[in-house]
N, C-alpha and C. Protein backbone atom coordinates (compact mmCIF):
# COMPACT_ATOMS: atom_id res chain seq x y z
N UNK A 1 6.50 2.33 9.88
CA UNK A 1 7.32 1.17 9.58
C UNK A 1 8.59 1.62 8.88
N UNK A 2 9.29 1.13 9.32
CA UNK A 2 11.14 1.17 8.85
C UNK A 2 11.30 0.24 7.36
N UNK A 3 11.82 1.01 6.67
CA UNK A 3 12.40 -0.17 4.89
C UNK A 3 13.67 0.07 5.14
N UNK A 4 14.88 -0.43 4.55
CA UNK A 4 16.04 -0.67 4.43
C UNK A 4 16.04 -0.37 2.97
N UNK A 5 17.65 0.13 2.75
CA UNK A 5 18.04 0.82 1.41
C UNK A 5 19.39 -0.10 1.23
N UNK A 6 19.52 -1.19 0.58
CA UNK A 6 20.94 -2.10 0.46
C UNK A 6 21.86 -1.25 -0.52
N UNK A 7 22.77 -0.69 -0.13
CA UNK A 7 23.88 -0.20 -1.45
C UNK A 7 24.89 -0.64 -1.48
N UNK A 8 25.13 -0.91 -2.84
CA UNK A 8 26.85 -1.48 -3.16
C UNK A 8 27.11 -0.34 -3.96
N UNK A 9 28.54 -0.22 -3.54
CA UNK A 9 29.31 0.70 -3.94
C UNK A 9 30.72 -0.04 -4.43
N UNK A 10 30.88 0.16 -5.74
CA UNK A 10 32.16 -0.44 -6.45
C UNK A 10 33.48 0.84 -6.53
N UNK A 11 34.42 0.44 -5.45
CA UNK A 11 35.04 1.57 -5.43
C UNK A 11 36.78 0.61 -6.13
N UNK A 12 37.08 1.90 -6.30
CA UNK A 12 38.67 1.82 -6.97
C UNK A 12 39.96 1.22 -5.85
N UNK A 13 40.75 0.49 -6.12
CA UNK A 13 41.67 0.06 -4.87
C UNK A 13 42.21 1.21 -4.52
N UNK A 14 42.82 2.28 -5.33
CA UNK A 14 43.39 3.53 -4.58
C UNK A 14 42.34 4.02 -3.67
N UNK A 15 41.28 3.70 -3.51
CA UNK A 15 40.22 4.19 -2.63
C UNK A 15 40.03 3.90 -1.22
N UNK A 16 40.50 4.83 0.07
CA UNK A 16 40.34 3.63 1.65
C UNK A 16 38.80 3.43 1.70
N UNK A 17 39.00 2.13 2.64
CA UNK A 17 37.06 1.45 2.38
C UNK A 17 36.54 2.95 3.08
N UNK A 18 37.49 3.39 3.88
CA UNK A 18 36.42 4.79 5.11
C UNK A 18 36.01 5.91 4.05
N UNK A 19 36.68 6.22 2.96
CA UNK A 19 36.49 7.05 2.03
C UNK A 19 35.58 7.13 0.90
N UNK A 20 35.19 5.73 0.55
CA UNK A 20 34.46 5.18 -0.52
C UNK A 20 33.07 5.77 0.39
N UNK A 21 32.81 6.51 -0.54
CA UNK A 21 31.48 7.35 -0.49
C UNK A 21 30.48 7.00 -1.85
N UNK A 22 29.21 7.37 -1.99
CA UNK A 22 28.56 7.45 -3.10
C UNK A 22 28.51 8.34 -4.11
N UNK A 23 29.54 9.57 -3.64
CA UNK A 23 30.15 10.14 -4.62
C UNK A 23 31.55 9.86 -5.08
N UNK A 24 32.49 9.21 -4.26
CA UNK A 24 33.20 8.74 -4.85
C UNK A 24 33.54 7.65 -5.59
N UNK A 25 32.89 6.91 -5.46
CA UNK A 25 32.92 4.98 -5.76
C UNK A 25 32.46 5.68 -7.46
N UNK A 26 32.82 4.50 -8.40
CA UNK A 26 33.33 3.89 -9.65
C UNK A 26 31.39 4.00 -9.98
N UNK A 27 31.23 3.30 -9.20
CA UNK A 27 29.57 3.30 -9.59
C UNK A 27 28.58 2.63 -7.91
N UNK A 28 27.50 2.91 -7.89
CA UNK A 28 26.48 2.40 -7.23
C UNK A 28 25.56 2.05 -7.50
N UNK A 29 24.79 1.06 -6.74
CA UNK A 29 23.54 0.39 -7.01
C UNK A 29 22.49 0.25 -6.07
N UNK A 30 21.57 0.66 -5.51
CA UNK A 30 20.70 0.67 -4.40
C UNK A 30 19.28 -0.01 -5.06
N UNK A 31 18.69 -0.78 -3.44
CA UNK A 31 18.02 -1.50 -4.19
C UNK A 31 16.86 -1.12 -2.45
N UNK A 32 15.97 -1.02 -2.79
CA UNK A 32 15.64 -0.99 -1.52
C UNK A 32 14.73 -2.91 -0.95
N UNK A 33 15.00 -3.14 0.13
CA UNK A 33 14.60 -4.48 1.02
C UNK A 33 13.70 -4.45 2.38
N UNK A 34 13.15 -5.28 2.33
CA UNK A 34 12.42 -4.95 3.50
C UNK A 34 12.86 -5.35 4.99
N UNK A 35 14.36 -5.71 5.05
CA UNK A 35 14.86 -6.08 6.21
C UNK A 35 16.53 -5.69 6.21
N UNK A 36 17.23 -6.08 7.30
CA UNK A 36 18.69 -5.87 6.55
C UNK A 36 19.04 -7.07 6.66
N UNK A 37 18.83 -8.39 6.70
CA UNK A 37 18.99 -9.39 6.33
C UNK A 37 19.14 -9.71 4.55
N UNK A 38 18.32 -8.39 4.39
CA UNK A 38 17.91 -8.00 2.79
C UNK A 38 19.52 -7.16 2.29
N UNK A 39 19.94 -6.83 3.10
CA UNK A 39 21.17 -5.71 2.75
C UNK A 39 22.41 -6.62 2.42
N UNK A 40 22.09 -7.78 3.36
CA UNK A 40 23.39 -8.89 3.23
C UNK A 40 23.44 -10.00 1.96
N UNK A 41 21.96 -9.88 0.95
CA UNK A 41 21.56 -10.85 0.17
C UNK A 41 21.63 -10.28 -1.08
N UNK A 42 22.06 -11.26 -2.02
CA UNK A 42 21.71 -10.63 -3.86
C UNK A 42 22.68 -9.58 -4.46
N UNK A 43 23.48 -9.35 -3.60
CA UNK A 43 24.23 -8.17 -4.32
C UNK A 43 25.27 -8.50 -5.36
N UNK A 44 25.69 -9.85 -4.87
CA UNK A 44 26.44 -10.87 -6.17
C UNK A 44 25.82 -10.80 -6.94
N UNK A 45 25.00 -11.12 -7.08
CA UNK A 45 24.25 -11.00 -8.61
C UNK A 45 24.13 -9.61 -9.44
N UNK A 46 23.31 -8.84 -8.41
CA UNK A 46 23.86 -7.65 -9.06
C UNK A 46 24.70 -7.44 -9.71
N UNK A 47 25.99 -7.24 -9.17
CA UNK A 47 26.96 -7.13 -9.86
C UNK A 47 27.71 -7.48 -11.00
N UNK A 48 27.13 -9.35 -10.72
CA UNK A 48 27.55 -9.94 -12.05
C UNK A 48 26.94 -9.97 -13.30
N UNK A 49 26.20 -9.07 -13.06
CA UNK A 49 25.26 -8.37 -14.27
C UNK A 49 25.95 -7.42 -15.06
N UNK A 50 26.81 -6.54 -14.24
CA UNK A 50 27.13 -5.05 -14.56
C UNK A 50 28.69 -5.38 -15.20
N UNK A 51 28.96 -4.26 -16.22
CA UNK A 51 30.27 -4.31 -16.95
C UNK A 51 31.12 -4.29 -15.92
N UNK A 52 31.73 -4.25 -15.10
CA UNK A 52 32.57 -4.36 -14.13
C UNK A 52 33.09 -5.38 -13.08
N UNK A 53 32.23 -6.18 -13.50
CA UNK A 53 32.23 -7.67 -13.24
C UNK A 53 34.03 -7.96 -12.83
N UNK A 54 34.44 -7.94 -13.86
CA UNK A 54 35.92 -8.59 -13.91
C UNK A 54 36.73 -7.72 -13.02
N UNK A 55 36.41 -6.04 -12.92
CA UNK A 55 37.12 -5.69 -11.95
C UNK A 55 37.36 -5.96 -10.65
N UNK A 56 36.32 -6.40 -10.08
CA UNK A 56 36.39 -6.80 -8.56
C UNK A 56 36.99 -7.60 -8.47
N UNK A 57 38.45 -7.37 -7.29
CA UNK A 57 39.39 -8.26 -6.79
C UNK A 57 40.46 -7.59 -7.62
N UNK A 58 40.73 -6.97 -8.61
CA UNK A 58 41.69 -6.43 -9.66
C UNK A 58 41.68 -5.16 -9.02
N UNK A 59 41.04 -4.76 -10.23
CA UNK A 59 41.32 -2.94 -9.82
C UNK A 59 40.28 -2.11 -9.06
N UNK A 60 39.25 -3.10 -8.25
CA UNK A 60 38.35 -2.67 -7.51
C UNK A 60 37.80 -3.66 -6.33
N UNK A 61 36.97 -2.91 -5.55
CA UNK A 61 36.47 -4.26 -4.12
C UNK A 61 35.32 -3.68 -4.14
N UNK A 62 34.19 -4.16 -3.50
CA UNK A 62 32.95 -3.77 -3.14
C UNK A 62 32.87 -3.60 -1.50
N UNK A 63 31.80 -2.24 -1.50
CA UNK A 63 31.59 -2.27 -0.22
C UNK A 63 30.07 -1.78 0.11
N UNK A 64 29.40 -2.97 0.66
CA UNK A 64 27.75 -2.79 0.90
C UNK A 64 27.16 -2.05 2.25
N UNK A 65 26.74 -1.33 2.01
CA UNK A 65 26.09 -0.67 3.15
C UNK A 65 23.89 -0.76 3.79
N UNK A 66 24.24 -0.61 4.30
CA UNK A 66 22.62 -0.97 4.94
C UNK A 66 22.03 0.49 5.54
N UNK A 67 21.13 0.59 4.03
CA UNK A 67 20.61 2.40 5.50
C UNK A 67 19.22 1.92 5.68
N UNK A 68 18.47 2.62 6.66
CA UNK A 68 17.62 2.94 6.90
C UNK A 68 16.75 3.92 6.75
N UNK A 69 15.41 3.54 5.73
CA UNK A 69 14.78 5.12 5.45
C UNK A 69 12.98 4.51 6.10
N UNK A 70 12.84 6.01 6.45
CA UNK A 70 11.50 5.82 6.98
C UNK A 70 10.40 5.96 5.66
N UNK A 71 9.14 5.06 6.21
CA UNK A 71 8.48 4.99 4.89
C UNK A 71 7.31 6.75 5.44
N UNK A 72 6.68 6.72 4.42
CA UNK A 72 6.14 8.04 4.92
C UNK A 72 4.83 7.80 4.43
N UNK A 73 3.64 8.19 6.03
CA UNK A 73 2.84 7.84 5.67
C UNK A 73 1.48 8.55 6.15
């Protein structure tokens, strides 16, 4: 069976979205879901949890990604 890995990545505006990596972005957050319907949900919140809140739309944008990891069994 297949799980999904939802990540937001809070990257810097000098940053192109193609470049914003998980080593480069400001910070990340992975959460793992059991669908990618799951990848598209909750990440607002996340965020509006985290000190950086106010940056997004200012001096930063978010960009969510959907991986796929196999469960191992």
């Amino acid at each position: 069976m297949n799980a999904f890995i939802a990540v937001v990545l809070v990257c810097a505006n000098g940053i192109a979205q193609d470049t914003c990596t998980d080593d480069r972005a400001l910070e990340v957050r992975k959460v793992r879901v059991a669908n990618e319907l799951g990848c598209a949900t909750g990440w607002q919140e996340i965020i509006a949890r985290t000190e950086r809140r106010d940056e997004i739309g200012k001096s930063a944008y978010l960009k969510t990604e959907c991986r796929r990891v196999k469960e191992l069994q």
